[in-house]
PDB file of N, CA and C in Angstrom:
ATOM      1  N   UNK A   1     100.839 124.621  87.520  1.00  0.00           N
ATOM      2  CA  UNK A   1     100.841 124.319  88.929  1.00  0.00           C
ATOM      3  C   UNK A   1      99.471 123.771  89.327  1.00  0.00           C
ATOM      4  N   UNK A   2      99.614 122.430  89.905  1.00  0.00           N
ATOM      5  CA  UNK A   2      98.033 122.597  90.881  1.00  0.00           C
ATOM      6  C   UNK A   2      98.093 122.412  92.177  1.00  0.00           C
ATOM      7  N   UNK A   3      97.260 122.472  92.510  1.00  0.00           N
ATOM      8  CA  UNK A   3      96.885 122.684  94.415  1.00  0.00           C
ATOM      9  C   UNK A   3      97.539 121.490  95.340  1.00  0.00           C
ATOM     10  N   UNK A   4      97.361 121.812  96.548  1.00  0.00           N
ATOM     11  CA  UNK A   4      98.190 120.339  96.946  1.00  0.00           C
ATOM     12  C   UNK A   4      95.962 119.415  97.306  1.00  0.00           C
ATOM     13  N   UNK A   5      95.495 120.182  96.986  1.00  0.00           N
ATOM     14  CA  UNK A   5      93.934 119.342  97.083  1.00  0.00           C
ATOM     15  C   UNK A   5      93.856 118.835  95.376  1.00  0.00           C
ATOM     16  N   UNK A   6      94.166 119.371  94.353  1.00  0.00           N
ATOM     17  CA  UNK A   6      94.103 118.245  93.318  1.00  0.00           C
ATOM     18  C   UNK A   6      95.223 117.269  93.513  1.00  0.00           C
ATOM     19  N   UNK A   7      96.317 117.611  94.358  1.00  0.00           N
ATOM     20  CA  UNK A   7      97.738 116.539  94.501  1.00  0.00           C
ATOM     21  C   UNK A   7      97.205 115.272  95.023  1.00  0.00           C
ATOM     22  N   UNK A   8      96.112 115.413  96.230  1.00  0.00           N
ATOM     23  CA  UNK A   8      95.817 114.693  96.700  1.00  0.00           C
ATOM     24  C   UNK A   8      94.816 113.397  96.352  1.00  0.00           C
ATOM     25  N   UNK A   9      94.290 114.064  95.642  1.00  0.00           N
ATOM     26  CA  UNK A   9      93.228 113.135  94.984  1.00  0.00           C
ATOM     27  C   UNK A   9      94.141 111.875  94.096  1.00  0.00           C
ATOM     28  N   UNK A  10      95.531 111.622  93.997  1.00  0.00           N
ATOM     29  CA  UNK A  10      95.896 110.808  93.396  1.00  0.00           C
ATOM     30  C   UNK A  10      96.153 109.740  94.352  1.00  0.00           C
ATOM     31  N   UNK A  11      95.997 108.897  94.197  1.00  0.00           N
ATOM     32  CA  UNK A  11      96.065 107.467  94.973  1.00  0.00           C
ATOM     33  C   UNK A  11      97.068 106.460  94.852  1.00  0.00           C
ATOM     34  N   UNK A  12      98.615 107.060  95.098  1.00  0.00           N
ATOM     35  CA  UNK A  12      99.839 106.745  95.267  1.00  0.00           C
ATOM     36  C   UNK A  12     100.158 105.154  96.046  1.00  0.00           C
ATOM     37  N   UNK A  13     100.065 103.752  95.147  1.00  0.00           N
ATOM     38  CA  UNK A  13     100.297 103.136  96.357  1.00  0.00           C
ATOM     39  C   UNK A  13     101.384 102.295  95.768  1.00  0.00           C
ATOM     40  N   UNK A  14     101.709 100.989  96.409  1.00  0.00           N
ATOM     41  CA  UNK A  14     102.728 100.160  96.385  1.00  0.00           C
ATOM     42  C   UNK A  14     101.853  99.159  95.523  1.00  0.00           C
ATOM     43  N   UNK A  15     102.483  98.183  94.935  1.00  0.00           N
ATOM     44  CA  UNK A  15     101.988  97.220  93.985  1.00  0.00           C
ATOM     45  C   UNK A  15     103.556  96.177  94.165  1.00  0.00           C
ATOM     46  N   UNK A  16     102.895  94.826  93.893  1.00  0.00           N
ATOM     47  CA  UNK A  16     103.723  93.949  93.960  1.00  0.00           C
ATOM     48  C   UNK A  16     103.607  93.348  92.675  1.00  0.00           C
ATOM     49  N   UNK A  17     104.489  93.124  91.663  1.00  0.00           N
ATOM     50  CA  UNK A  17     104.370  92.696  90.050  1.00  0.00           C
ATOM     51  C   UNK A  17     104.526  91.056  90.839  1.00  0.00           C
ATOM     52  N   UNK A  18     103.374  90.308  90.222  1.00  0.00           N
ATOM     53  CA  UNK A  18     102.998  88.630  90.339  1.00  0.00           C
ATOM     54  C   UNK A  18     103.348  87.997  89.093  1.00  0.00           C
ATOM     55  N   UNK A  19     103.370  88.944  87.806  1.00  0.00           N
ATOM     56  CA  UNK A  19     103.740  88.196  86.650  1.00  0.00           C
ATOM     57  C   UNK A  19     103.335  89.279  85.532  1.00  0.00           C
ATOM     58  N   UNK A  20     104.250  89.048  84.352  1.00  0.00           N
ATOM     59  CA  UNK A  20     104.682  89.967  83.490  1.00  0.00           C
ATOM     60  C   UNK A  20     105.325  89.380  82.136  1.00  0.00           C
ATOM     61  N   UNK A  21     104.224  90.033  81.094  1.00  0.00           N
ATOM     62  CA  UNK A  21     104.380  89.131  79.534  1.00  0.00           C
ATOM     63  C   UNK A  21     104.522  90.324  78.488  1.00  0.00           C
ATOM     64  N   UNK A  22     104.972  90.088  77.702  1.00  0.00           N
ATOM     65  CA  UNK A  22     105.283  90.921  76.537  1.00  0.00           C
ATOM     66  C   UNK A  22     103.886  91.216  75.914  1.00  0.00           C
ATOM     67  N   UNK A  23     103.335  92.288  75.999  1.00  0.00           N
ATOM     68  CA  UNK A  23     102.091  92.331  74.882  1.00  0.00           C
ATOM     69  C   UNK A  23     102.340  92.036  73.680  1.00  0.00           C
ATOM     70  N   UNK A  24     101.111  91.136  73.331  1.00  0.00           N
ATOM     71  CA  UNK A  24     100.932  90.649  71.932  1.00  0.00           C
ATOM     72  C   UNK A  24     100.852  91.098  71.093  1.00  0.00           C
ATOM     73  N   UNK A  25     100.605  92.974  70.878  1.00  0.00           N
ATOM     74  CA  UNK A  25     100.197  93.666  70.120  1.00  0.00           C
ATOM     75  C   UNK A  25     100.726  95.067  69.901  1.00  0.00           C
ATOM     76  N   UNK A  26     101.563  95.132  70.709  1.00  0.00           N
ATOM     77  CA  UNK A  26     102.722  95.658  71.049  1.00  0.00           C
ATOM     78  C   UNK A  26     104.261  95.731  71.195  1.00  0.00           C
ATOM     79  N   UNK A  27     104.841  96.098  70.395  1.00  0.00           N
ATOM     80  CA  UNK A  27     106.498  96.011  70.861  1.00  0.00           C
ATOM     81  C   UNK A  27     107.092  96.483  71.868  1.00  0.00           C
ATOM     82  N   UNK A  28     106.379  97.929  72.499  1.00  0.00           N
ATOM     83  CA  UNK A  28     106.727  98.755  73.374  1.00  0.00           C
ATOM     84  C   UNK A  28     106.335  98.391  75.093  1.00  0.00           C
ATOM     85  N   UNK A  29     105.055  97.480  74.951  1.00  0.00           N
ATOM     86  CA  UNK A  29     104.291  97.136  75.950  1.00  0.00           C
ATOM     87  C   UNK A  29     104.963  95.754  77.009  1.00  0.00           C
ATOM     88  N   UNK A  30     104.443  96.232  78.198  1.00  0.00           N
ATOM     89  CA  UNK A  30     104.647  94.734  78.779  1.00  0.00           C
ATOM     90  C   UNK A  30     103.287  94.907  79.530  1.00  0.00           C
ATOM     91  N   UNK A  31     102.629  93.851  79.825  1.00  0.00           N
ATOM     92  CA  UNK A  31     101.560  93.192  80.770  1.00  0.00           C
ATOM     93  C   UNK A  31     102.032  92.843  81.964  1.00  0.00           C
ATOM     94  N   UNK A  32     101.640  93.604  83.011  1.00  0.00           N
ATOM     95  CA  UNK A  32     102.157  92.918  84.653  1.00  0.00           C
ATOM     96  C   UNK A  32     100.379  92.880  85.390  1.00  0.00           C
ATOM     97  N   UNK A  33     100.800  91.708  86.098  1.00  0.00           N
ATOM     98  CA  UNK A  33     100.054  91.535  86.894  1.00  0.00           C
ATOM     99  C   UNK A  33     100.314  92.026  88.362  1.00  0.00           C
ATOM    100  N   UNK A  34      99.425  92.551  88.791  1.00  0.00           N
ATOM    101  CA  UNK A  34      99.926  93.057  90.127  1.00  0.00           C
ATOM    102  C   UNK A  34      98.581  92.750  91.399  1.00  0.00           C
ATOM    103  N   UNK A  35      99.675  92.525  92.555  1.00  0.00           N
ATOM    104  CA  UNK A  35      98.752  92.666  93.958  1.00  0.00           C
ATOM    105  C   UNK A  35      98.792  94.516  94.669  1.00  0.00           C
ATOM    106  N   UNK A  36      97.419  94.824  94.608  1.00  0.00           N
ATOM    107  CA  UNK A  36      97.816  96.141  94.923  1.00  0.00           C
ATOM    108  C   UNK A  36      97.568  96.501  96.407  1.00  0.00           C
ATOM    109  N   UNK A  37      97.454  95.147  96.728  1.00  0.00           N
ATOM    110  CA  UNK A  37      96.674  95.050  98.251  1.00  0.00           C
ATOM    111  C   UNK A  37      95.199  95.536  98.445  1.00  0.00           C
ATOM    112  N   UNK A  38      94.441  94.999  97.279  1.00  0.00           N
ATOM    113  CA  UNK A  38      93.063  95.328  97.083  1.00  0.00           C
ATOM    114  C   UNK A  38      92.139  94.189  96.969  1.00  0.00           C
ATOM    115  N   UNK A  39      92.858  92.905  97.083  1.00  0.00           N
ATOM    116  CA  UNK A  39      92.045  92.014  96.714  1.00  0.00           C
ATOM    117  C   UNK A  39      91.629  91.867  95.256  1.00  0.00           C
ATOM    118  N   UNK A  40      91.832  92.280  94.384  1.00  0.00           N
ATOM    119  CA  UNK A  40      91.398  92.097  93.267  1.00  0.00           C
ATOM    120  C   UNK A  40      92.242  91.690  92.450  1.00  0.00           C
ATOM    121  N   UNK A  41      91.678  89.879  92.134  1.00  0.00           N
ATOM    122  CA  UNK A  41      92.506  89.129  91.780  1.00  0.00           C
ATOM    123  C   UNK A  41      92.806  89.474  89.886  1.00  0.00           C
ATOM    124  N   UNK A  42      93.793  88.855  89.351  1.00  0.00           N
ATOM    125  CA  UNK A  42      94.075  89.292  88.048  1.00  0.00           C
ATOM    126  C   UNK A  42      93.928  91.079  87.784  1.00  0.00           C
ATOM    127  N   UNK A  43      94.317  91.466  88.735  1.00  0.00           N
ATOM    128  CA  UNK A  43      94.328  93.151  88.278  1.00  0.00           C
ATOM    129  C   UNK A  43      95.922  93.393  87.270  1.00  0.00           C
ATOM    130  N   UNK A  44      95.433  93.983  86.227  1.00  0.00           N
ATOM    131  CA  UNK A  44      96.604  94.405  85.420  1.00  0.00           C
ATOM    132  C   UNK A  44      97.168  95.739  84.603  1.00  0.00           C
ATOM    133  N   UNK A  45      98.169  95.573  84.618  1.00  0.00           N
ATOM    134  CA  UNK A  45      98.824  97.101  84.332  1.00  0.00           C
ATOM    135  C   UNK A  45      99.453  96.877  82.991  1.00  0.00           C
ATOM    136  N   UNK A  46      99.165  98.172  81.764  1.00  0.00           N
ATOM    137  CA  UNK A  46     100.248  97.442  80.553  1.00  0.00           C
ATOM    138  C   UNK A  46     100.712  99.108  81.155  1.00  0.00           C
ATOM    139  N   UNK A  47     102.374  98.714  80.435  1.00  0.00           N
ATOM    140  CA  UNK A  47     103.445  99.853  80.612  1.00  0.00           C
ATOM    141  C   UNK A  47     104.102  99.909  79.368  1.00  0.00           C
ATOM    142  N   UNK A  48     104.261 100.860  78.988  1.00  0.00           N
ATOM    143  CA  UNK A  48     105.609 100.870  78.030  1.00  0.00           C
ATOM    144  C   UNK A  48     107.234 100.983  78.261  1.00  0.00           C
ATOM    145  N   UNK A  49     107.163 100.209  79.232  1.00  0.00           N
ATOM    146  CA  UNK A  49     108.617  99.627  79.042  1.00  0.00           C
ATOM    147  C   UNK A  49     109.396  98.032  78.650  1.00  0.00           C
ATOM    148  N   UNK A  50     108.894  97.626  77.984  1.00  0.00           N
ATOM    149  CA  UNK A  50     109.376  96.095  77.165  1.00  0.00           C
ATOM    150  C   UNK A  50     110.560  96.513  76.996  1.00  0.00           C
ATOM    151  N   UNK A  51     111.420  97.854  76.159  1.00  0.00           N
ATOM    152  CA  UNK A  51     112.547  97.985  75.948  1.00  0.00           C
ATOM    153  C   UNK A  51     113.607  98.133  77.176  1.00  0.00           C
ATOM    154  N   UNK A  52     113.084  98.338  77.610  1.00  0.00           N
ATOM    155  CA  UNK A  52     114.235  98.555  78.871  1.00  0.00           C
ATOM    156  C   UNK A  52     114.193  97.633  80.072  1.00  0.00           C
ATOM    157  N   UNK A  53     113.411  96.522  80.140  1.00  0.00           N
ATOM    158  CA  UNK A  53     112.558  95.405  81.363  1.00  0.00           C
ATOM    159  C   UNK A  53     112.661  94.280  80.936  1.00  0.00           C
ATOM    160  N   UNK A  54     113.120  93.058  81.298  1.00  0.00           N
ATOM    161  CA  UNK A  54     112.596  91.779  80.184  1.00  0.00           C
ATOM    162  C   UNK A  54     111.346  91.106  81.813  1.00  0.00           C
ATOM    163  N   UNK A  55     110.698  90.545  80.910  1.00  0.00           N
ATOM    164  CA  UNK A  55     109.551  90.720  81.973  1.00  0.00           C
ATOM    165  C   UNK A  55     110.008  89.618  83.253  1.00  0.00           C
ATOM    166  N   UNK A  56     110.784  88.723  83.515  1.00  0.00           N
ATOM    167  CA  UNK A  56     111.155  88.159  84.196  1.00  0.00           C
ATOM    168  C   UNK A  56     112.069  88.695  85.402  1.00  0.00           C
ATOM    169  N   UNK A  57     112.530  90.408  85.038  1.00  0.00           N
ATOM    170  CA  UNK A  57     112.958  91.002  85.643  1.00  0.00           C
ATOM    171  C   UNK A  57     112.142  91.614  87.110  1.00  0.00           C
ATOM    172  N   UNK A  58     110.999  92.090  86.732  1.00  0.00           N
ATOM    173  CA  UNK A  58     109.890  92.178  87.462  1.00  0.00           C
ATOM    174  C   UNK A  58     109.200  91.745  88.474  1.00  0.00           C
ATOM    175  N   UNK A  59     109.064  90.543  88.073  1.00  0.00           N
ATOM    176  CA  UNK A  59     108.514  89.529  88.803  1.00  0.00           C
ATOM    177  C   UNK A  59     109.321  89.777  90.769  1.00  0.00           C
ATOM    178  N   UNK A  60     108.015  90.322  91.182  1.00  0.00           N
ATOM    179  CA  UNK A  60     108.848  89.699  92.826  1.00  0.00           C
ATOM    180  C   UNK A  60     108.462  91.463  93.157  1.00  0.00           C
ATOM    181  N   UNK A  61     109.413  92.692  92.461  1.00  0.00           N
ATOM    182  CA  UNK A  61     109.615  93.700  92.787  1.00  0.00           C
ATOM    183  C   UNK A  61     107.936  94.694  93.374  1.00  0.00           C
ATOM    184  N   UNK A  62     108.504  95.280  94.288  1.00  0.00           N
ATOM    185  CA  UNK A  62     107.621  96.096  94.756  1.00  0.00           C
ATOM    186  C   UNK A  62     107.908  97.495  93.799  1.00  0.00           C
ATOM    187  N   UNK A  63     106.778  97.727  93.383  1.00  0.00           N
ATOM    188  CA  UNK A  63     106.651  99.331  92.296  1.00  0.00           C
ATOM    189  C   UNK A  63     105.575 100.382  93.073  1.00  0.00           C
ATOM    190  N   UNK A  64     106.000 101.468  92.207  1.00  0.00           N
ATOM    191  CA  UNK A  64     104.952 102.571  92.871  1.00  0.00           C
ATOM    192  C   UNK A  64     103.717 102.676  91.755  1.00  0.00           C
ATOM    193  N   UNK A  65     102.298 102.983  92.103  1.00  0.00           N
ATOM    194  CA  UNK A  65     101.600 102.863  91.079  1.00  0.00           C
ATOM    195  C   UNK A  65     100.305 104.063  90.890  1.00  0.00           C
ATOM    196  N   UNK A  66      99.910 104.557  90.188  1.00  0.00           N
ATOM    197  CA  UNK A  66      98.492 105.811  90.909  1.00  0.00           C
ATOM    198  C   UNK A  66      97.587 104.179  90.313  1.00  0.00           C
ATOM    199  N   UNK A  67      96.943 104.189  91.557  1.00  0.00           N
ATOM    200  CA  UNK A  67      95.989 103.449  91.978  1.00  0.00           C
ATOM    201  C   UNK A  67      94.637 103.682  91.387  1.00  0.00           C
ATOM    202  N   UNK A  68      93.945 105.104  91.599  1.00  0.00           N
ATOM    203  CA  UNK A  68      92.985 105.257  91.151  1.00  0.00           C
ATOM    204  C   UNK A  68      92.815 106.366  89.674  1.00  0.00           C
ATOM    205  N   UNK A  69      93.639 105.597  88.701  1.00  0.00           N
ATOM    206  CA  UNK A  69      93.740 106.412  87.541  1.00  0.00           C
ATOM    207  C   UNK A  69      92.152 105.441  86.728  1.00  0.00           C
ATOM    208  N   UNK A  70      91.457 105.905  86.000  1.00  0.00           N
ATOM    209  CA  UNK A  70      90.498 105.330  85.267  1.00  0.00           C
ATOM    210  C   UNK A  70      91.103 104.209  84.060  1.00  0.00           C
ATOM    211  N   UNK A  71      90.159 102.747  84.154  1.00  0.00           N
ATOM    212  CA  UNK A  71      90.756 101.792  83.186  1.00  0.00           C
ATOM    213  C   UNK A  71      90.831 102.363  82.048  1.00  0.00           C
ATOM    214  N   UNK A  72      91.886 102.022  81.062  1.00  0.00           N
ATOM    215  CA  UNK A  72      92.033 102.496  79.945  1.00  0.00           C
ATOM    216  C   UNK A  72      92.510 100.985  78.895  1.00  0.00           C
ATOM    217  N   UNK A  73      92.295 101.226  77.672  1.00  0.00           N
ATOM    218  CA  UNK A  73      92.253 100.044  76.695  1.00  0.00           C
ATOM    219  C   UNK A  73      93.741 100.437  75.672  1.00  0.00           C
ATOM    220  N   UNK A  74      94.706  99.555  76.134  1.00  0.00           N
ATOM    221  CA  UNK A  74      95.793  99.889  75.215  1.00  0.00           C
ATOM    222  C   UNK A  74      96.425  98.721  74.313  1.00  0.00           C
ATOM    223  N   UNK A  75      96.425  99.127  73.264  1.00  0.00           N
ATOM    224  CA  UNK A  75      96.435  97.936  71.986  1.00  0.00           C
ATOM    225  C   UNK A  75      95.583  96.607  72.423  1.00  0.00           C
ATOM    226  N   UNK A  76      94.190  96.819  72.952  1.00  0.00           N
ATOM    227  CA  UNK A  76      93.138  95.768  73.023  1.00  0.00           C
ATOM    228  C   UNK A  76      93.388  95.419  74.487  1.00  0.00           C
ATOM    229  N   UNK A  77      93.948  95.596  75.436  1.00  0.00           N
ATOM    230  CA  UNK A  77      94.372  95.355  77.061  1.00  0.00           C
ATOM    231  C   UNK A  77      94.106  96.241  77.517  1.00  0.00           C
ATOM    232  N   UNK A  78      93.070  95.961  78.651  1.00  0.00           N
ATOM    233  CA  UNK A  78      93.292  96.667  79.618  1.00  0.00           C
ATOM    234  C   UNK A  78      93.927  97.097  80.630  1.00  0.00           C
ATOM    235  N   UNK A  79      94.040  98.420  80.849  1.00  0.00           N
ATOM    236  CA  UNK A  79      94.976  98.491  81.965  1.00  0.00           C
ATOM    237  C   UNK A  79      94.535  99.826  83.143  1.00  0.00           C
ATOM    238  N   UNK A  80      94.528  98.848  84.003  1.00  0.00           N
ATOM    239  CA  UNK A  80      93.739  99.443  85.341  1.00  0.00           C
ATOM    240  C   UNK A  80      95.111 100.277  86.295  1.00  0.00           C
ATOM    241  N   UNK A  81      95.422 101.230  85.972  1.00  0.00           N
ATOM    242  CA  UNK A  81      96.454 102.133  86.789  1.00  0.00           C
ATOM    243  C   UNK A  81      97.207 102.350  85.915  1.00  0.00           C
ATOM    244  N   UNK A  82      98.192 102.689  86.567  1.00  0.00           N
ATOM    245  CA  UNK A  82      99.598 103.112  86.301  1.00  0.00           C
ATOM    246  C   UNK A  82     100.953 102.888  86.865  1.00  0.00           C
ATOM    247  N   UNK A  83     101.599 102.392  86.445  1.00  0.00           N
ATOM    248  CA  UNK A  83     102.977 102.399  86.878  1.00  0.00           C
ATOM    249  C   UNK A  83     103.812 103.501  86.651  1.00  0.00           C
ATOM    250  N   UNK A  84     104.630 103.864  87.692  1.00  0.00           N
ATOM    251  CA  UNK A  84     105.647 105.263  87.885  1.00  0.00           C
ATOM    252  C   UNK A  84     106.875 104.916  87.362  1.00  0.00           C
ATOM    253  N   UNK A  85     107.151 105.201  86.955  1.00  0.00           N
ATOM    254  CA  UNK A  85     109.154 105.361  86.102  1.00  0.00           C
ATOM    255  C   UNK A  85     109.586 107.030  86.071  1.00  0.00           C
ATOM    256  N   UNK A  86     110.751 106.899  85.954  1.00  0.00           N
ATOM    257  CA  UNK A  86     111.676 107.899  85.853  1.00  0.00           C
ATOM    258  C   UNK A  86     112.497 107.585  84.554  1.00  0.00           C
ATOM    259  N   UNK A  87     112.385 108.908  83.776  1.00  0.00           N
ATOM    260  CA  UNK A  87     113.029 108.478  82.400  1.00  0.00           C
ATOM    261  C   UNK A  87     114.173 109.896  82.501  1.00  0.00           C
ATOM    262  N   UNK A  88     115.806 109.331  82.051  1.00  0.00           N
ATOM    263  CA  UNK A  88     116.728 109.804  82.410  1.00  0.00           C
ATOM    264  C   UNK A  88     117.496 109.529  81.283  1.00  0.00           C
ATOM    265  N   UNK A  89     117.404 110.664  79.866  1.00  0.00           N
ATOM    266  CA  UNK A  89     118.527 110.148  78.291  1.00  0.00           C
ATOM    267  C   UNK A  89     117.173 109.101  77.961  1.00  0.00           C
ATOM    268  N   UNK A  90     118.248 108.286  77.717  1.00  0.00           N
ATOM    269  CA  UNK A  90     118.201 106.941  76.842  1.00  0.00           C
ATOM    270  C   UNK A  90     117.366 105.662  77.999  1.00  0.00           C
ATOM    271  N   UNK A  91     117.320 106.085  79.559  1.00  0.00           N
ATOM    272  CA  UNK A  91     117.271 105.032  80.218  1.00  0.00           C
ATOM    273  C   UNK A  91     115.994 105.548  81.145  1.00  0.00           C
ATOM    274  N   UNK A  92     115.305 104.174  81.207  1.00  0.00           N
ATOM    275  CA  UNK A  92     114.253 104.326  82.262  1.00  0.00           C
ATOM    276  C   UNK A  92     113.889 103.000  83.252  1.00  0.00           C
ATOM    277  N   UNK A  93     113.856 103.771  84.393  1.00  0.00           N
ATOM    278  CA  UNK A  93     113.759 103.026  85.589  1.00  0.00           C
ATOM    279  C   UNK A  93     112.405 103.265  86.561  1.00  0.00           C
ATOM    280  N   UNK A  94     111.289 102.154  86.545  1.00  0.00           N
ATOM    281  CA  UNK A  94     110.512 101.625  87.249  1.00  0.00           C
ATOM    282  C   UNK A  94     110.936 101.992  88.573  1.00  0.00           C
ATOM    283  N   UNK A  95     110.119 103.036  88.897  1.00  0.00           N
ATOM    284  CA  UNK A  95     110.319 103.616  90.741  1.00  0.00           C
ATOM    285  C   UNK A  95     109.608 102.202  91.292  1.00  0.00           C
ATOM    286  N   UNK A  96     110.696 101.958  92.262  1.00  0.00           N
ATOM    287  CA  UNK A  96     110.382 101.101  93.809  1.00  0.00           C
ATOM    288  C   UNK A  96     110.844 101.112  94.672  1.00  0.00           C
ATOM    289  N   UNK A  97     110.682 100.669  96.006  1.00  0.00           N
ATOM    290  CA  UNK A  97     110.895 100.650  97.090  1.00  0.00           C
ATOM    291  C   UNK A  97     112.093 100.786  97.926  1.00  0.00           C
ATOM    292  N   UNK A  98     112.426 101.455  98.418  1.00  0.00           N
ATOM    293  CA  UNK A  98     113.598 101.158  99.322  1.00  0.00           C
ATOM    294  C   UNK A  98     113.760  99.803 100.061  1.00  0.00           C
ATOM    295  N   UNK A  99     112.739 100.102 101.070  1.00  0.00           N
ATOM    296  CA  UNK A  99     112.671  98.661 102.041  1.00  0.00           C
ATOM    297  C   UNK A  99     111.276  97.872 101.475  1.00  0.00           C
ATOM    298  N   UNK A 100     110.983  96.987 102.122  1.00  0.00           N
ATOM    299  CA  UNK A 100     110.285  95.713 101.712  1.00  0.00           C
ATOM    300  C   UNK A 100     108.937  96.530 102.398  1.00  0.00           C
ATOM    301  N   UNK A 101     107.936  96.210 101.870  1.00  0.00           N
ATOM    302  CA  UNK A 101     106.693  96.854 102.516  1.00  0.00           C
ATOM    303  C   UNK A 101     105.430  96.182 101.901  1.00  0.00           C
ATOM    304  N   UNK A 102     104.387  96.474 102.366  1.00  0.00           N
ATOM    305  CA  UNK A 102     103.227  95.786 101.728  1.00  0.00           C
ATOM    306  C   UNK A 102     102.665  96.381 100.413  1.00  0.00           C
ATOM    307  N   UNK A 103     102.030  95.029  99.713  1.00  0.00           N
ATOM    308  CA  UNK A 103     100.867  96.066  98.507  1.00  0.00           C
ATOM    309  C   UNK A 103      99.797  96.133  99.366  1.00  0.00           C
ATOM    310  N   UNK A 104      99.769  97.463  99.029  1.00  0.00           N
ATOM    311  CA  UNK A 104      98.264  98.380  99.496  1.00  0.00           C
ATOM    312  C   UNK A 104      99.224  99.778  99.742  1.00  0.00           C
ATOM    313  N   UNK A 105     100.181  99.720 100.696  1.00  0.00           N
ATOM    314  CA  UNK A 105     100.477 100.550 101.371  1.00  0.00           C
ATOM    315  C   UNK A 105     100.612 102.231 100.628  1.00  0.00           C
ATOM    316  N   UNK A 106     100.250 102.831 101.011  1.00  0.00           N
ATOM    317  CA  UNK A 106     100.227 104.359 100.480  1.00  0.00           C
ATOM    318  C   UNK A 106     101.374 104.960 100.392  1.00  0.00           C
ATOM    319  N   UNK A 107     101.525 105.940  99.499  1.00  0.00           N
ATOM    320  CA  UNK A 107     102.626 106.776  99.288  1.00  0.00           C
ATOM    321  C   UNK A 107     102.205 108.056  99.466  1.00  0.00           C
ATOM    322  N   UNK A 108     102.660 108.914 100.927  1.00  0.00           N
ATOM    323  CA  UNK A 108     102.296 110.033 101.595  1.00  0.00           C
ATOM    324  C   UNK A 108     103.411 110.702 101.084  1.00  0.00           C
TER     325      UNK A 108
END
Protein backbone atom coordinates (compact mmCIF):
# COMPACT_ATOMS: atom_id res chain seq x y z
CA UNK A 1 0.00 0.00 0.00
CA UNK A 2 1.19 3.62 -0.33
CA UNK A 3 -0.12 6.91 0.82
CA UNK A 4 -2.39 8.93 -1.26
CA UNK A 5 0.95 11.72 -0.83
CA UNK A 6 3.29 9.15 -2.65
CA UNK A 7 -0.04 8.65 -5.14
CA UNK A 8 0.32 12.02 -5.81
CA UNK A 9 3.59 12.68 -6.79
CA UNK A 10 2.81 10.82 -10.10
CA UNK A 11 2.13 13.09 -12.94
CA UNK A 12 -0.88 11.49 -14.74
CA UNK A 13 -1.45 13.33 -18.01
CA UNK A 14 -2.97 13.05 -21.53
CA UNK A 15 -0.53 12.66 -24.51
CA UNK A 16 -1.44 12.83 -28.09
CA UNK A 17 0.64 9.94 -30.24
CA UNK A 18 2.05 12.33 -33.53
CA UNK A 19 3.81 9.27 -34.90
CA UNK A 20 4.81 5.74 -34.18
CA UNK A 21 7.60 3.19 -35.65
CA UNK A 22 8.53 -0.21 -34.87
CA UNK A 23 11.84 -0.21 -32.89
CA UNK A 24 14.78 -1.22 -34.68
CA UNK A 25 16.08 -3.25 -32.01
CA UNK A 26 13.30 -4.62 -30.76
CA UNK A 27 10.44 -6.96 -31.66
CA UNK A 28 8.36 -6.14 -28.68
CA UNK A 29 8.86 -2.28 -28.91
CA UNK A 30 7.14 0.51 -30.68
CA UNK A 31 8.50 4.26 -30.75
CA UNK A 32 5.67 6.98 -30.42
CA UNK A 33 6.09 10.32 -30.59
CA UNK A 34 3.99 12.31 -28.50
CA UNK A 35 2.58 16.00 -27.73
CA UNK A 36 2.26 16.04 -24.02
CA UNK A 37 1.23 19.57 -24.01
CA UNK A 38 4.71 20.57 -22.85
CA UNK A 39 6.16 22.01 -25.68
CA UNK A 40 8.78 19.71 -26.09
CA UNK A 41 9.23 19.01 -29.49
CA UNK A 42 10.30 15.26 -30.57
CA UNK A 43 9.46 13.95 -27.02
CA UNK A 44 9.31 10.09 -27.14
CA UNK A 45 7.91 7.10 -25.55
CA UNK A 46 9.10 3.33 -26.44
CA UNK A 47 6.28 0.78 -25.19
CA UNK A 48 6.07 -2.72 -25.44
CA UNK A 49 3.27 -3.17 -27.33
CA UNK A 50 4.30 -3.78 -31.23
CA UNK A 51 2.35 -7.11 -30.71
CA UNK A 52 -0.84 -6.01 -30.12
CA UNK A 53 -0.67 -2.10 -32.03
CA UNK A 54 0.49 -1.75 -35.64
CA UNK A 55 1.88 1.65 -35.31
CA UNK A 56 -0.41 3.35 -37.75
CA UNK A 57 -3.07 2.47 -35.39
CA UNK A 58 -1.97 5.13 -32.97
CA UNK A 59 -1.39 7.82 -34.73
CA UNK A 60 -4.16 10.64 -33.87
CA UNK A 61 -5.24 8.79 -30.41
CA UNK A 62 -5.23 10.55 -27.16
CA UNK A 63 -3.37 8.08 -24.35
CA UNK A 64 -2.82 8.32 -20.69
CA UNK A 65 0.84 8.70 -19.73
CA UNK A 66 2.98 9.25 -16.05
CA UNK A 67 4.56 12.26 -17.25
CA UNK A 68 7.17 12.65 -14.79
CA UNK A 69 8.67 9.09 -14.67
CA UNK A 70 12.73 9.52 -15.12
CA UNK A 71 14.27 9.03 -18.90
CA UNK A 72 15.19 5.62 -19.29
CA UNK A 73 17.35 3.88 -22.28
CA UNK A 74 15.54 0.87 -23.83
CA UNK A 75 17.30 -1.26 -26.49
CA UNK A 76 19.49 2.10 -27.26
CA UNK A 77 16.09 4.63 -27.23
CA UNK A 78 15.17 6.71 -25.16
CA UNK A 79 12.18 6.93 -23.53
CA UNK A 80 10.93 9.85 -21.58
CA UNK A 81 7.58 8.52 -19.65
CA UNK A 82 5.32 6.08 -19.82
CA UNK A 83 2.44 4.91 -21.43
CA UNK A 84 -0.63 3.21 -19.41
CA UNK A 85 -2.25 -0.10 -20.77
CA UNK A 86 -4.38 -2.56 -19.25
CA UNK A 87 -3.37 -6.13 -19.83
CA UNK A 88 -6.41 -8.61 -19.76
CA UNK A 89 -5.30 -12.85 -20.82
CA UNK A 90 -3.73 -12.65 -23.99
CA UNK A 91 -4.86 -8.91 -24.80
CA UNK A 92 -3.69 -5.46 -24.10
CA UNK A 93 -5.20 -2.20 -24.48
CA UNK A 94 -3.53 1.33 -24.44
CA UNK A 95 -5.80 3.39 -21.83
CA UNK A 96 -7.42 6.57 -23.57
CA UNK A 97 -9.79 8.94 -23.50
CA UNK A 98 -13.34 8.97 -23.43
CA UNK A 99 -13.98 12.42 -24.91
CA UNK A 100 -11.55 14.50 -26.97
CA UNK A 101 -9.41 16.69 -24.62
CA UNK A 102 -6.10 18.36 -24.68
CA UNK A 103 -2.31 17.11 -24.33
CA UNK A 104 -1.20 18.49 -21.16
CA UNK A 105 -4.36 17.94 -19.47
CA UNK A 106 -4.10 16.07 -16.03
CA UNK A 107 -5.54 13.01 -14.78
CA UNK A 108 -7.13 13.81 -11.19
Amino acid sequence: MISIEDFLKIDLRVAEVKHAEPHPNADKLLILKIDAGDGLEGRQIVAGIRNYYKPEELIGKKIVIVNNLAPAILRGVESQGMLLAAKDGDQVVVLTTEKDVKPGSRIQ
